[in-house]
C-alpha atoms as a PDB file:
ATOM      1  CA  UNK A   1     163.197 -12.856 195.656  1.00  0.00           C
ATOM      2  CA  UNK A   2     162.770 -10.718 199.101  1.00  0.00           C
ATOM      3  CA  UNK A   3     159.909 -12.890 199.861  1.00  0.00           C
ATOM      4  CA  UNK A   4     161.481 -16.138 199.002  1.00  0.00           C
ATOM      5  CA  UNK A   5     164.759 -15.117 201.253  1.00  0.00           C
ATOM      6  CA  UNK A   6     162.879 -13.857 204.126  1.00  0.00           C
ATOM      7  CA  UNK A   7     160.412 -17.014 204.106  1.00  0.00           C
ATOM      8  CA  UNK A   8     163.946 -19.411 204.305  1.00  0.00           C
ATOM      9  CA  UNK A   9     164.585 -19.883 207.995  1.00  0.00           C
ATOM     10  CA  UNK A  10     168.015 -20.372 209.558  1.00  0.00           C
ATOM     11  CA  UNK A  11     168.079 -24.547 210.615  1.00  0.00           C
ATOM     12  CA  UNK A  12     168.681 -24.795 214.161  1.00  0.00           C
ATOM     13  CA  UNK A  13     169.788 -28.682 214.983  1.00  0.00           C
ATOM     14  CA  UNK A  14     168.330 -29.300 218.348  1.00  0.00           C
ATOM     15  CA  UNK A  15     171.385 -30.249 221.097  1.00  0.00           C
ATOM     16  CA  UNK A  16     169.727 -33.172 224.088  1.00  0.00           C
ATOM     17  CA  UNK A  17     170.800 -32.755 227.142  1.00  0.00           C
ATOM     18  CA  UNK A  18     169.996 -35.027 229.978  1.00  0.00           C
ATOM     19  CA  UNK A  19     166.661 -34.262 232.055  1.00  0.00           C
ATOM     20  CA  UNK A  20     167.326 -33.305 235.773  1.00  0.00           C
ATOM     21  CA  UNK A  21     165.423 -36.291 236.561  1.00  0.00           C
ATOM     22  CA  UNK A  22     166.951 -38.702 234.295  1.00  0.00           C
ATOM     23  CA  UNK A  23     169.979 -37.253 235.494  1.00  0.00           C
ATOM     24  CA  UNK A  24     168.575 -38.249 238.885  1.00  0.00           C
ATOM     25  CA  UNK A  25     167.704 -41.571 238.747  1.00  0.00           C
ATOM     26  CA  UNK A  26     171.262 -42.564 236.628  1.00  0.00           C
ATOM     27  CA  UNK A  27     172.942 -41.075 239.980  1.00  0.00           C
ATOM     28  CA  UNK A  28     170.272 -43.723 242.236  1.00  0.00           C
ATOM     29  CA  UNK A  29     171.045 -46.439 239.838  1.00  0.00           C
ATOM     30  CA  UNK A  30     174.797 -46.333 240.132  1.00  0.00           C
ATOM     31  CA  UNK A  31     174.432 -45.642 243.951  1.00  0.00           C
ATOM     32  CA  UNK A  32     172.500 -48.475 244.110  1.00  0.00           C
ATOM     33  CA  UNK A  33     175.199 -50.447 242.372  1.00  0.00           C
ATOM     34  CA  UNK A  34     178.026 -49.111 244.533  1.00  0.00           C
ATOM     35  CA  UNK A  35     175.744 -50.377 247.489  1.00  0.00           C
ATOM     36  CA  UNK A  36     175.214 -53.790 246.190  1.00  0.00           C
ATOM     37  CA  UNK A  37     179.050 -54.003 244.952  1.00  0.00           C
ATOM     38  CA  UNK A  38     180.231 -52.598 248.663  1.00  0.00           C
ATOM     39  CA  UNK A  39     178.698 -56.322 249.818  1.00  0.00           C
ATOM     40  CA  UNK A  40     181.217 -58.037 247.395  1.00  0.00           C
ATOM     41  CA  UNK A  41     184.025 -58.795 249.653  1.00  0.00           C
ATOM     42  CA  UNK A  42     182.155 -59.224 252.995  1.00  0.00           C
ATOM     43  CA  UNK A  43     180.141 -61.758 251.078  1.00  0.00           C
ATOM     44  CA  UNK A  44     183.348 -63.313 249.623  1.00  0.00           C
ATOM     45  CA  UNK A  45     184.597 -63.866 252.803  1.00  0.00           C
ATOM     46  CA  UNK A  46     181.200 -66.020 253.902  1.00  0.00           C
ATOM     47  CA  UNK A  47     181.846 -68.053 250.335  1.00  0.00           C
ATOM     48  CA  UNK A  48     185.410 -68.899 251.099  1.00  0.00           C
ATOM     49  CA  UNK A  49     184.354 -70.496 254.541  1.00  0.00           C
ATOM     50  CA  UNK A  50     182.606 -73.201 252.445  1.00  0.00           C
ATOM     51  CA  UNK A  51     183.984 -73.053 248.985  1.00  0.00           C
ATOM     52  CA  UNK A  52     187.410 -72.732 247.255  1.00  0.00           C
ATOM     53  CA  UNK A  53     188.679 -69.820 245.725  1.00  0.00           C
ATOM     54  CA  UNK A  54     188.572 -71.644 242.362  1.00  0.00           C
ATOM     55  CA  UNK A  55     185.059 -73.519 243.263  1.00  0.00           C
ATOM     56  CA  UNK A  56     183.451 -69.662 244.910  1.00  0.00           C
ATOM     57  CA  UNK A  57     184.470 -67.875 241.362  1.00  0.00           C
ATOM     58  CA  UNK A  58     183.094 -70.304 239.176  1.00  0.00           C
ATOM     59  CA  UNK A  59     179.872 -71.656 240.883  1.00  0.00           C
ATOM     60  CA  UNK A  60     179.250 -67.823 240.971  1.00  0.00           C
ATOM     61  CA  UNK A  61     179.816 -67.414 237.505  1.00  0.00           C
ATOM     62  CA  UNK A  62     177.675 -69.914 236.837  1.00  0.00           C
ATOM     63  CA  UNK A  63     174.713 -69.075 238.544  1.00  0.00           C
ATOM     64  CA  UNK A  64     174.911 -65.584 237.512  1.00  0.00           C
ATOM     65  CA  UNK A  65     174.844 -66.550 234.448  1.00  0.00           C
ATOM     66  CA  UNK A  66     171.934 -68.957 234.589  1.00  0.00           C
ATOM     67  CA  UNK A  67     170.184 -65.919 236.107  1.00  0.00           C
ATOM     68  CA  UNK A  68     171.071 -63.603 233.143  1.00  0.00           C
ATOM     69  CA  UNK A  69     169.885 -66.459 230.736  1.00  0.00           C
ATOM     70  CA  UNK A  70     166.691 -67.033 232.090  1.00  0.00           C
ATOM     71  CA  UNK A  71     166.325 -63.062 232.030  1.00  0.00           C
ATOM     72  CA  UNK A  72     167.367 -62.779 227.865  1.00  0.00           C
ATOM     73  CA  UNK A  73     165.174 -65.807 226.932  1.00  0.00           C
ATOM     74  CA  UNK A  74     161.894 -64.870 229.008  1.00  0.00           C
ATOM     75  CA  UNK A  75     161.941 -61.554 227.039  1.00  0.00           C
ATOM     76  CA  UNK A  76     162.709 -62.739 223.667  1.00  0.00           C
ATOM     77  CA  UNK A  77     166.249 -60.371 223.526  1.00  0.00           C
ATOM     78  CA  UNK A  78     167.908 -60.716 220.111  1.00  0.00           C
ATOM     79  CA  UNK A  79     171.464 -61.340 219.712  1.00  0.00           C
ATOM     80  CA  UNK A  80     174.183 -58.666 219.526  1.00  0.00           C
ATOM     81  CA  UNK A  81     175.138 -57.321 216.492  1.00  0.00           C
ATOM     82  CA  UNK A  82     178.571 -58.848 215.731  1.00  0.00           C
ATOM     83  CA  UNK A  83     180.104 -55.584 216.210  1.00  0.00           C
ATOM     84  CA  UNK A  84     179.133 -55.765 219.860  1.00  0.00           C
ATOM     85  CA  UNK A  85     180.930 -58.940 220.518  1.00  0.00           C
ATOM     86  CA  UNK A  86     184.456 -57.860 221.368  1.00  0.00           C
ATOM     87  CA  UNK A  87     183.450 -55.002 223.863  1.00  0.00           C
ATOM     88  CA  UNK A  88     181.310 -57.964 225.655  1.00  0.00           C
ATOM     89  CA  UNK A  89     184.312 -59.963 225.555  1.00  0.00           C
ATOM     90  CA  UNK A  90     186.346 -57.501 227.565  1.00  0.00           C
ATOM     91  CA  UNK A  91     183.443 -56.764 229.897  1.00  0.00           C
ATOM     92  CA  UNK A  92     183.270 -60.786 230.565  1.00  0.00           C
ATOM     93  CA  UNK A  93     187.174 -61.260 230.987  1.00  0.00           C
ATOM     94  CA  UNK A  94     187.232 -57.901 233.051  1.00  0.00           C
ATOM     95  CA  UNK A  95     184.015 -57.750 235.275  1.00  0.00           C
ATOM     96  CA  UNK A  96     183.459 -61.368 234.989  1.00  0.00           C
ATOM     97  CA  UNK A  97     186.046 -63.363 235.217  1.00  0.00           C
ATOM     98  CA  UNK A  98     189.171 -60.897 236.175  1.00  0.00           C
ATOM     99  CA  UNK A  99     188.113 -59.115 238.598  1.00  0.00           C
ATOM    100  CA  UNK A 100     186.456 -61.713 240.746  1.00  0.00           C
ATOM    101  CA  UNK A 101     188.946 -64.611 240.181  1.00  0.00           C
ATOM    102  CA  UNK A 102     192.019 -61.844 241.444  1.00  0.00           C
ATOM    103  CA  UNK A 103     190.045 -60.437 244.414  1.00  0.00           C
ATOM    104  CA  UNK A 104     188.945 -64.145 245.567  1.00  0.00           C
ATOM    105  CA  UNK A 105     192.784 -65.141 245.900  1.00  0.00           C
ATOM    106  CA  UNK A 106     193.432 -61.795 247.641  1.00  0.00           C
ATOM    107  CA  UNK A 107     191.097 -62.387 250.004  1.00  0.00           C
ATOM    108  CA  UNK A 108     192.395 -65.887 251.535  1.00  0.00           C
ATOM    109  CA  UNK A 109     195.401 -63.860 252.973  1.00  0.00           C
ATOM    110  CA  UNK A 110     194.242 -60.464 253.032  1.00  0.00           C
ATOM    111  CA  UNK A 111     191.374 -58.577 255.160  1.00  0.00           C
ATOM    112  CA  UNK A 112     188.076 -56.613 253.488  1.00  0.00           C
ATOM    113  CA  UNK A 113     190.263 -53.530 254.763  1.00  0.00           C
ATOM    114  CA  UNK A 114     193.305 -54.323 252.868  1.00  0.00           C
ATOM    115  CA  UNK A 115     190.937 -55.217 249.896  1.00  0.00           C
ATOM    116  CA  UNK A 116     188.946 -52.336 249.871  1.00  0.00           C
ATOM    117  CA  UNK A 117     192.384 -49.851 248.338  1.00  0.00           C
ATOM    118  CA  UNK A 118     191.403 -51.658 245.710  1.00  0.00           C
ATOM    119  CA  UNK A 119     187.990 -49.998 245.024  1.00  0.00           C
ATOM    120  CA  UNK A 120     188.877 -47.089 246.350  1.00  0.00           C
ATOM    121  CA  UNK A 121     191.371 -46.517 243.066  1.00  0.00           C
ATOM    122  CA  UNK A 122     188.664 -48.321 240.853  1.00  0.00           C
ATOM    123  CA  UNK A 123     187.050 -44.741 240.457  1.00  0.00           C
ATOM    124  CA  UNK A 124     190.166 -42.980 239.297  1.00  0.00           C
ATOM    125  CA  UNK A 125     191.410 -45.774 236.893  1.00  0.00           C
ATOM    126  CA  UNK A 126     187.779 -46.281 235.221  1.00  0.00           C
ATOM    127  CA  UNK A 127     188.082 -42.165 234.549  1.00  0.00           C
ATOM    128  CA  UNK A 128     191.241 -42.723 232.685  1.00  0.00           C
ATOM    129  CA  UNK A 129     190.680 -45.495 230.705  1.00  0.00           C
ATOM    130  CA  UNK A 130     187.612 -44.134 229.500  1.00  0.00           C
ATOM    131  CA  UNK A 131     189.288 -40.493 229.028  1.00  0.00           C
ATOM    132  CA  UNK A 132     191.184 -43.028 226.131  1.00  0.00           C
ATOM    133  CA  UNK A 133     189.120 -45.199 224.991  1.00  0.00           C
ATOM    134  CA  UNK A 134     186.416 -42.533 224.601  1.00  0.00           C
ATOM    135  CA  UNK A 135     187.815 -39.017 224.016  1.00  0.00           C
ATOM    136  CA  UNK A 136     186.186 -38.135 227.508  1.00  0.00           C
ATOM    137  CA  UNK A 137     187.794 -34.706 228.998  1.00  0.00           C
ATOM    138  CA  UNK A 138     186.951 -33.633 232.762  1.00  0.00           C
ATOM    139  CA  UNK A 139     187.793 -30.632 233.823  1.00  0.00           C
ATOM    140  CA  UNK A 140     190.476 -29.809 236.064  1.00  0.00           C
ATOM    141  CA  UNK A 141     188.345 -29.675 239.160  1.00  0.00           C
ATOM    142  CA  UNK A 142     186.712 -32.876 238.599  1.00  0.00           C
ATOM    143  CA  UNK A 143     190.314 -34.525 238.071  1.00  0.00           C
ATOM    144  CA  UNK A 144     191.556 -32.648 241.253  1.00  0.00           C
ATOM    145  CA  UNK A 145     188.799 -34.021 243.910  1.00  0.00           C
ATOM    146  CA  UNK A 146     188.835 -36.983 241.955  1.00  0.00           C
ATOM    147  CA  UNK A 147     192.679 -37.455 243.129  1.00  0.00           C
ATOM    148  CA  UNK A 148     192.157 -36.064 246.616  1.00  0.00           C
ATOM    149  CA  UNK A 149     189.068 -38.582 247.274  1.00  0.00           C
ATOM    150  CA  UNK A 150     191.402 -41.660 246.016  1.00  0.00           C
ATOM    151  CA  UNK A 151     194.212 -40.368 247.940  1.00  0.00           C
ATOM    152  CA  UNK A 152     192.232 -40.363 250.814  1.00  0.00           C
ATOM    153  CA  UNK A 153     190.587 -43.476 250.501  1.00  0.00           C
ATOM    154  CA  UNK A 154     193.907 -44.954 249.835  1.00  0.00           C
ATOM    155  CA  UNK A 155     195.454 -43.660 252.919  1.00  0.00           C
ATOM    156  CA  UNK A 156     192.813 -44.503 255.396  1.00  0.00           C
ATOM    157  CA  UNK A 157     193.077 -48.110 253.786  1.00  0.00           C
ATOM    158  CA  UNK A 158     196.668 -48.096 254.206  1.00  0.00           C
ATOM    159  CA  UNK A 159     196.024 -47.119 257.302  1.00  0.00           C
ATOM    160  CA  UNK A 160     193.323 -49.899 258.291  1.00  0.00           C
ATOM    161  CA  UNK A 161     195.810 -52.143 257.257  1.00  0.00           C
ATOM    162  CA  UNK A 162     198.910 -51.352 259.059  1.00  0.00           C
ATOM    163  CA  UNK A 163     200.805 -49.973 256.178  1.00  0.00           C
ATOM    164  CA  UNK A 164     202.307 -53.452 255.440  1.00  0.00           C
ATOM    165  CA  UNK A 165     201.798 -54.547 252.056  1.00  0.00           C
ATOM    166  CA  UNK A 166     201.414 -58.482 251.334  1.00  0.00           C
ATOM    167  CA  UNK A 167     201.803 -60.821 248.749  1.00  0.00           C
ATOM    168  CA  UNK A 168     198.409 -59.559 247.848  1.00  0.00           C
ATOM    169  CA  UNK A 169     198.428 -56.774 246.427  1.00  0.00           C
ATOM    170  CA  UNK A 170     199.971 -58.103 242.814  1.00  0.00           C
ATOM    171  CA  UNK A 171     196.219 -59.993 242.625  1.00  0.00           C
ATOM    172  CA  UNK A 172     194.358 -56.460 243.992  1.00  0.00           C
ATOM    173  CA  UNK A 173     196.299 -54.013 241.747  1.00  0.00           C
ATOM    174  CA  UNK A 174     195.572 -56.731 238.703  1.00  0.00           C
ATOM    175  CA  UNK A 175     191.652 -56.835 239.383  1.00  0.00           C
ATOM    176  CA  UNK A 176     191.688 -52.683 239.843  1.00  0.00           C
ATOM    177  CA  UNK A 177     192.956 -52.685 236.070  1.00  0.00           C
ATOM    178  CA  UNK A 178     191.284 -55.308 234.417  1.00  0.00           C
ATOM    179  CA  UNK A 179     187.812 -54.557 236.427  1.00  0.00           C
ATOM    180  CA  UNK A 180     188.234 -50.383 235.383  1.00  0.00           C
ATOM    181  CA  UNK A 181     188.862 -51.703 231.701  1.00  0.00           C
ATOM    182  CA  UNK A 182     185.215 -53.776 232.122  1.00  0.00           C
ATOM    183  CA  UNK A 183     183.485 -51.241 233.549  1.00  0.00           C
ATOM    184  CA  UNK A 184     184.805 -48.761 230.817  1.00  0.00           C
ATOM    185  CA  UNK A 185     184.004 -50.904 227.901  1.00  0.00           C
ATOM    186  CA  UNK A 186     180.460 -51.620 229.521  1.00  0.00           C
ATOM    187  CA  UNK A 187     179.691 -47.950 229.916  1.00  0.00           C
ATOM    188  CA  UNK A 188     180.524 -47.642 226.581  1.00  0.00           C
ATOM    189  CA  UNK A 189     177.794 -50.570 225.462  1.00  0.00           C
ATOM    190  CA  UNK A 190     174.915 -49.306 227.829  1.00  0.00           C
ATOM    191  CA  UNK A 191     175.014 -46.126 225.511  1.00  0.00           C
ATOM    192  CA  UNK A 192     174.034 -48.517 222.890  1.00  0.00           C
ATOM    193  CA  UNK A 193     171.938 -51.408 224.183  1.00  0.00           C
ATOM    194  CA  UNK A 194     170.000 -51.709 227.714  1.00  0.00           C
ATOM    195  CA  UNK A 195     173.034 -52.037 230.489  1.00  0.00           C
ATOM    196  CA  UNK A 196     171.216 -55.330 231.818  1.00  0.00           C
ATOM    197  CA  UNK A 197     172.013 -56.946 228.667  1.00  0.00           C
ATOM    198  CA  UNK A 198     175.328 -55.434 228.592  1.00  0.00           C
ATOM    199  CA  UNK A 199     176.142 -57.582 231.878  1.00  0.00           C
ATOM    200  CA  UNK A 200     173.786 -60.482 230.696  1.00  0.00           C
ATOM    201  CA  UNK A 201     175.010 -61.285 227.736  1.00  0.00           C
ATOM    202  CA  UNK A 202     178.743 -61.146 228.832  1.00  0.00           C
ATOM    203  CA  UNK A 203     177.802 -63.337 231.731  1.00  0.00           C
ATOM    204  CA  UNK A 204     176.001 -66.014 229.147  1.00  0.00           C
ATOM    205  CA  UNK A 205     179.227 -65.572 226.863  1.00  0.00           C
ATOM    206  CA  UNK A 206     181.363 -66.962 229.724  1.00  0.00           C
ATOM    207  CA  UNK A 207     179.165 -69.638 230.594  1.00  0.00           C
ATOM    208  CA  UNK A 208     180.502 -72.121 228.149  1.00  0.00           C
ATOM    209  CA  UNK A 209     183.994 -71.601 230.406  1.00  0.00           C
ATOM    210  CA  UNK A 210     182.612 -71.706 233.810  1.00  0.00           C
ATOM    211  CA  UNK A 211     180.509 -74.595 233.550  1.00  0.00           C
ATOM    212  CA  UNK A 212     183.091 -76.799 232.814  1.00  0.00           C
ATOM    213  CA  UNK A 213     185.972 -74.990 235.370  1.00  0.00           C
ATOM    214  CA  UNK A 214     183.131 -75.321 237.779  1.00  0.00           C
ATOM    215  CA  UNK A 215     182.833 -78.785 237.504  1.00  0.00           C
ATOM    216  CA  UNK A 216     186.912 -79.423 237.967  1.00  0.00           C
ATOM    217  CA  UNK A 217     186.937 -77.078 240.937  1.00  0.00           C
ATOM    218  CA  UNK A 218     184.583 -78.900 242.523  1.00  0.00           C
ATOM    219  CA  UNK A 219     185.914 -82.378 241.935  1.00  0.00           C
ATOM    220  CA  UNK A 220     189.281 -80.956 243.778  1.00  0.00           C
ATOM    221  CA  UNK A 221     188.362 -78.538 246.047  1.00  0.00           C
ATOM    222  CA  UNK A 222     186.803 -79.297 249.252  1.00  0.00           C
ATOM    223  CA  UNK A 223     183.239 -77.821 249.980  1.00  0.00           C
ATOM    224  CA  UNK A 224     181.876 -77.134 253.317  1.00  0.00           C
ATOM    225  CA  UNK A 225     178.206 -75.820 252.992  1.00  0.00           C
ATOM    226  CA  UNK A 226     176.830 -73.407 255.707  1.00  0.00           C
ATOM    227  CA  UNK A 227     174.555 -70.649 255.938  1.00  0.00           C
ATOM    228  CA  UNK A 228     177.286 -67.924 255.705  1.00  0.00           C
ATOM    229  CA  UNK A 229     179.029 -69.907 252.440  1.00  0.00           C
ATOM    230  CA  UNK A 230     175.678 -70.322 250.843  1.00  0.00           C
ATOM    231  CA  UNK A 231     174.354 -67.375 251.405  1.00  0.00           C
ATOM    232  CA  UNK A 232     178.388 -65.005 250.776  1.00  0.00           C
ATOM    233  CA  UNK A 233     177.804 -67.270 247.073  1.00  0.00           C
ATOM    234  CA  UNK A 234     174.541 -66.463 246.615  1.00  0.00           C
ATOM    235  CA  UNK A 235     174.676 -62.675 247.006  1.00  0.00           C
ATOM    236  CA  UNK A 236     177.745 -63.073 244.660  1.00  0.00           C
ATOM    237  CA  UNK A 237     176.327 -64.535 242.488  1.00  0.00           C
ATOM    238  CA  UNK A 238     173.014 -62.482 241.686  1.00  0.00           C
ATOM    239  CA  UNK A 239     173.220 -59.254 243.710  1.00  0.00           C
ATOM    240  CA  UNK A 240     177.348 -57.966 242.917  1.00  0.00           C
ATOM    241  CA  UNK A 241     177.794 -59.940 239.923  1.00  0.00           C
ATOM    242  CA  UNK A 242     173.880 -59.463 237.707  1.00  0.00           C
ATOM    243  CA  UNK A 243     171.855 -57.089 240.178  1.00  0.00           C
ATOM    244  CA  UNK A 244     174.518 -54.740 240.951  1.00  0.00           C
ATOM    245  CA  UNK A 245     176.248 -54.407 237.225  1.00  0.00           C
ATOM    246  CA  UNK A 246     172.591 -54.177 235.785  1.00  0.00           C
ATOM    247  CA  UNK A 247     171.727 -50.826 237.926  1.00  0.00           C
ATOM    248  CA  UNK A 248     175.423 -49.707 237.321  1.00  0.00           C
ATOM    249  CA  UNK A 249     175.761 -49.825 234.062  1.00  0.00           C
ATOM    250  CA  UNK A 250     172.495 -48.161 233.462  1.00  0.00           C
ATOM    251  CA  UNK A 251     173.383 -45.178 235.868  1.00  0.00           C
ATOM    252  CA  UNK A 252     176.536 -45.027 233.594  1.00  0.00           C
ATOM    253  CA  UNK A 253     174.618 -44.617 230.841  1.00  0.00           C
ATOM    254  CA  UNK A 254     172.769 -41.780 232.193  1.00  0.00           C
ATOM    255  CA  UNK A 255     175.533 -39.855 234.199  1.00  0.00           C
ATOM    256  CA  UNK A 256     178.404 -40.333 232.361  1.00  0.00           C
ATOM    257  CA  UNK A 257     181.061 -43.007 233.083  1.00  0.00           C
ATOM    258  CA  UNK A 258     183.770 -40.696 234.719  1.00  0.00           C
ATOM    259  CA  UNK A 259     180.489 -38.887 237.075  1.00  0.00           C
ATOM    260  CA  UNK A 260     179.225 -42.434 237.966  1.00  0.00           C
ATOM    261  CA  UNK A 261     182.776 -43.866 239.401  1.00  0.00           C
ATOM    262  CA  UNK A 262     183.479 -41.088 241.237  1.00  0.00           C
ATOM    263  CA  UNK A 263     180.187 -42.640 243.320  1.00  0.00           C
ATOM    264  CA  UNK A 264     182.579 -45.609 243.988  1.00  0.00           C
ATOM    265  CA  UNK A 265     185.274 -43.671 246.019  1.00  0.00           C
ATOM    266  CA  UNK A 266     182.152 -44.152 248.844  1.00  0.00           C
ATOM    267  CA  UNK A 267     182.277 -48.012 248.436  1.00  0.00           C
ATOM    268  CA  UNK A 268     185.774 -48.882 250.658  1.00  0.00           C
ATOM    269  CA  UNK A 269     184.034 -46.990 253.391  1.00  0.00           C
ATOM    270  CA  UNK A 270     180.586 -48.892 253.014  1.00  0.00           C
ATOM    271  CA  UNK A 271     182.317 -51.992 252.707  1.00  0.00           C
ATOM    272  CA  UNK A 272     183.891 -51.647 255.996  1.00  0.00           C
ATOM    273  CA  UNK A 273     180.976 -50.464 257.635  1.00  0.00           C
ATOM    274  CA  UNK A 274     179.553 -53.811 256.333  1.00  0.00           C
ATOM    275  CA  UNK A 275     182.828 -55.559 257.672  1.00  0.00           C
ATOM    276  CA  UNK A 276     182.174 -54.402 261.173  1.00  0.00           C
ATOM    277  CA  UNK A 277     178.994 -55.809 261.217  1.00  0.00           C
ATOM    278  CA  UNK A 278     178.817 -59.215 259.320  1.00  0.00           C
ATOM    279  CA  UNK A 279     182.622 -60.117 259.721  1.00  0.00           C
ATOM    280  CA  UNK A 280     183.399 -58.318 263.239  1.00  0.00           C
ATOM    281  CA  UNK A 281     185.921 -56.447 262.170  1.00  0.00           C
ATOM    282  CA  UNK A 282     186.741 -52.974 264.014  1.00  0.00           C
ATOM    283  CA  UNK A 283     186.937 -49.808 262.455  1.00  0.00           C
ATOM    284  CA  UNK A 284     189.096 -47.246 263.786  1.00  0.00           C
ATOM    285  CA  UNK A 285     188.210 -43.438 264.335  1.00  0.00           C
ATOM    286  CA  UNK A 286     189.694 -42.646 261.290  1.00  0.00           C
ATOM    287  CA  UNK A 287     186.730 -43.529 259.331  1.00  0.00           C
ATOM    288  CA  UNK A 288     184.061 -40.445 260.054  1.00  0.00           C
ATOM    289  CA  UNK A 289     186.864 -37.931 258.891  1.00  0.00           C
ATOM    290  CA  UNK A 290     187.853 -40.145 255.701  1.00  0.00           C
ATOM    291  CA  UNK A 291     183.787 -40.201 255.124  1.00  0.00           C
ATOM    292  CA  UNK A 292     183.103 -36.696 255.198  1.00  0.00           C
ATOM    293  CA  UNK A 293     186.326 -36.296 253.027  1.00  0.00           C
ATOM    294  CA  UNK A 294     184.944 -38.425 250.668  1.00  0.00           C
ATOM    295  CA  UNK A 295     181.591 -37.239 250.353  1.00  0.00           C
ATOM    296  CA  UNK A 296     182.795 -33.529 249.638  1.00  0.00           C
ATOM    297  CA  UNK A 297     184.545 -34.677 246.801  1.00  0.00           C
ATOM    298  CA  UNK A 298     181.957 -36.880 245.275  1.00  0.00           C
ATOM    299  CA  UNK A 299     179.638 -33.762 246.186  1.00  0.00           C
ATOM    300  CA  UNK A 300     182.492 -31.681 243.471  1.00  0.00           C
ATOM    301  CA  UNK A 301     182.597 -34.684 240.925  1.00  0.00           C
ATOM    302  CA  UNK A 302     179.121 -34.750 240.587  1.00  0.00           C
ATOM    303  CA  UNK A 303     179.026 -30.713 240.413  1.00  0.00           C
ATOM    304  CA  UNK A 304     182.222 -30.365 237.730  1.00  0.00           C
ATOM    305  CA  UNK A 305     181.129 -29.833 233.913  1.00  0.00           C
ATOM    306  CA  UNK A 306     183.286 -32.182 231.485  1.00  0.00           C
END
């Protein structure tokens, strides 16, 4: 019997934890998505010179999708279980549809600047709707410089834009909701299938939609093509809405979806930067000191255990 007892082993269940370099390259993917989403409204701004807001959203949703087809078929990806369905649905009406759609109308009256508050409380909202939907729990010092990098970014936006607010705001505040609830629900799915399929298959699920709302908008809106409108629907089209969501939701999956958005609070300030030079926009002095502001707390985000 002494034998027998000392020959049974205690079972010790093996915990993964992320490698530093897997941890590494989720934090380059997601950068690289904040970098390709930062182009989003400078490159909306091109489309609307030659497109309507209507026409812009849906010939973008289109060809995203047709790019996102192409991809699935060419490597043979099987369907999603049915159980998958729903969450795609919410990424397609959210990050799709949603978000787009609301920021295009905000954009014929409003500048980047004024925009950009927008992404700059993306970060904060995607934390909290994934703390619920997912059981997620920061810890207090991620939650604090998580709040002081929105406030900031919200102020120096504010700021940018005068401090008036406009008629809108109702579309940005919309997209920031319905865009944090995609991105949420997308993290979630890039746990379980590859994050490019996440975004491909909700773009090919909204397909059926934007074809024909594509081909209405155009009957009735007025297109004027040029090299900024063509190009502003282009990058729309496959870098922020396939490219950009494909690298994102695959650094999500690797960092964590409350680690990765906290990347985004640098996106208003890269979005300017790209405002300055491809609209001609200025940017005031207060953008260093919001910069370094903002990279010391995505420096403690990034640092903060959840």
């Amino acid at each position: 019997m002494r034998a027998e007892s000392s020959a049974i082993a205690p079972t010790r269940i093996a915990v993964s934890t992320p490698e530093p370099s897997g941890r590494a390259t989720g934090t380059l993917m997601a950068a690289l998505g904040v970098t390709a989403f930062s182009l989003t409204f400078p490159a909306t701004a091109w489309g609307l010179e030659g497109f309507g807001p209507w026409s812009l959203v849906a010939v973008r949703s289109v060809l995203a999708a047709l790019i996102a087809g192409a991809c699935l078929l060419a490597l043979r990806v099987p369907l999603p279980e049915r159980r998958h369905w729903a969450g795609l649905a919410v990424v397609a009406a959210g990050v799709v549809l949603g978000f787009p759609m609301l920021t295009t109308l905000a954009l014929r009256t409003s500048t980047t600047a004024h925009a950009a508050v927008v992404v700059g409380l993306l970060p904060l909202t995607t934390a909290l709707l994934s703390a619920l939907r997912m059981g997620t729990r920061p810890s207090r010092t991620f939650w604090t410089a998580a709040l002081a990098g929105a406030a900031a970014v919200v102020a120096f936006t504010v700021q940018q834009s005068g401090g008036a607010l406009t008629s809108a705001d109702l579309y940005l505040f919309a997209a920031l909701l319905v865009c944090a609830a995609g991105y949420t629900e997308g993290g979630r799915l890039a746990r379980i299938m590859p994050g490019w399929q996440v975004i491909g298959w909700a773009l090919v699920l909204c397909l059926p939609l934007a074809l024909p709302a594509a081909a209405l908008a155009l009957s009735y809106e007025p297109v004027r093509l040029t090299a900024h409108s063509v190009a502003g629907v282009l990058w729309v089209a496959a870098g922020s809405q396939f490219l950009g969501l494909v690298v994102w939701y695959r650094g999500m999956a690797a960092i964590g979806i409350p680690k990765a958005s906290q990347l985004q609070l640098a996106q208003p300030l890269l979005t300017l930067v790209w405002s300055v030079l491809l609209l001609g926009e200025r940017l005031t002095v207060a953008a260093p000191l919001t910069a370094a502001a903002v990279l010391v707390c995505i420096a403690v985000t990034q640092r903060a255990r959840g």
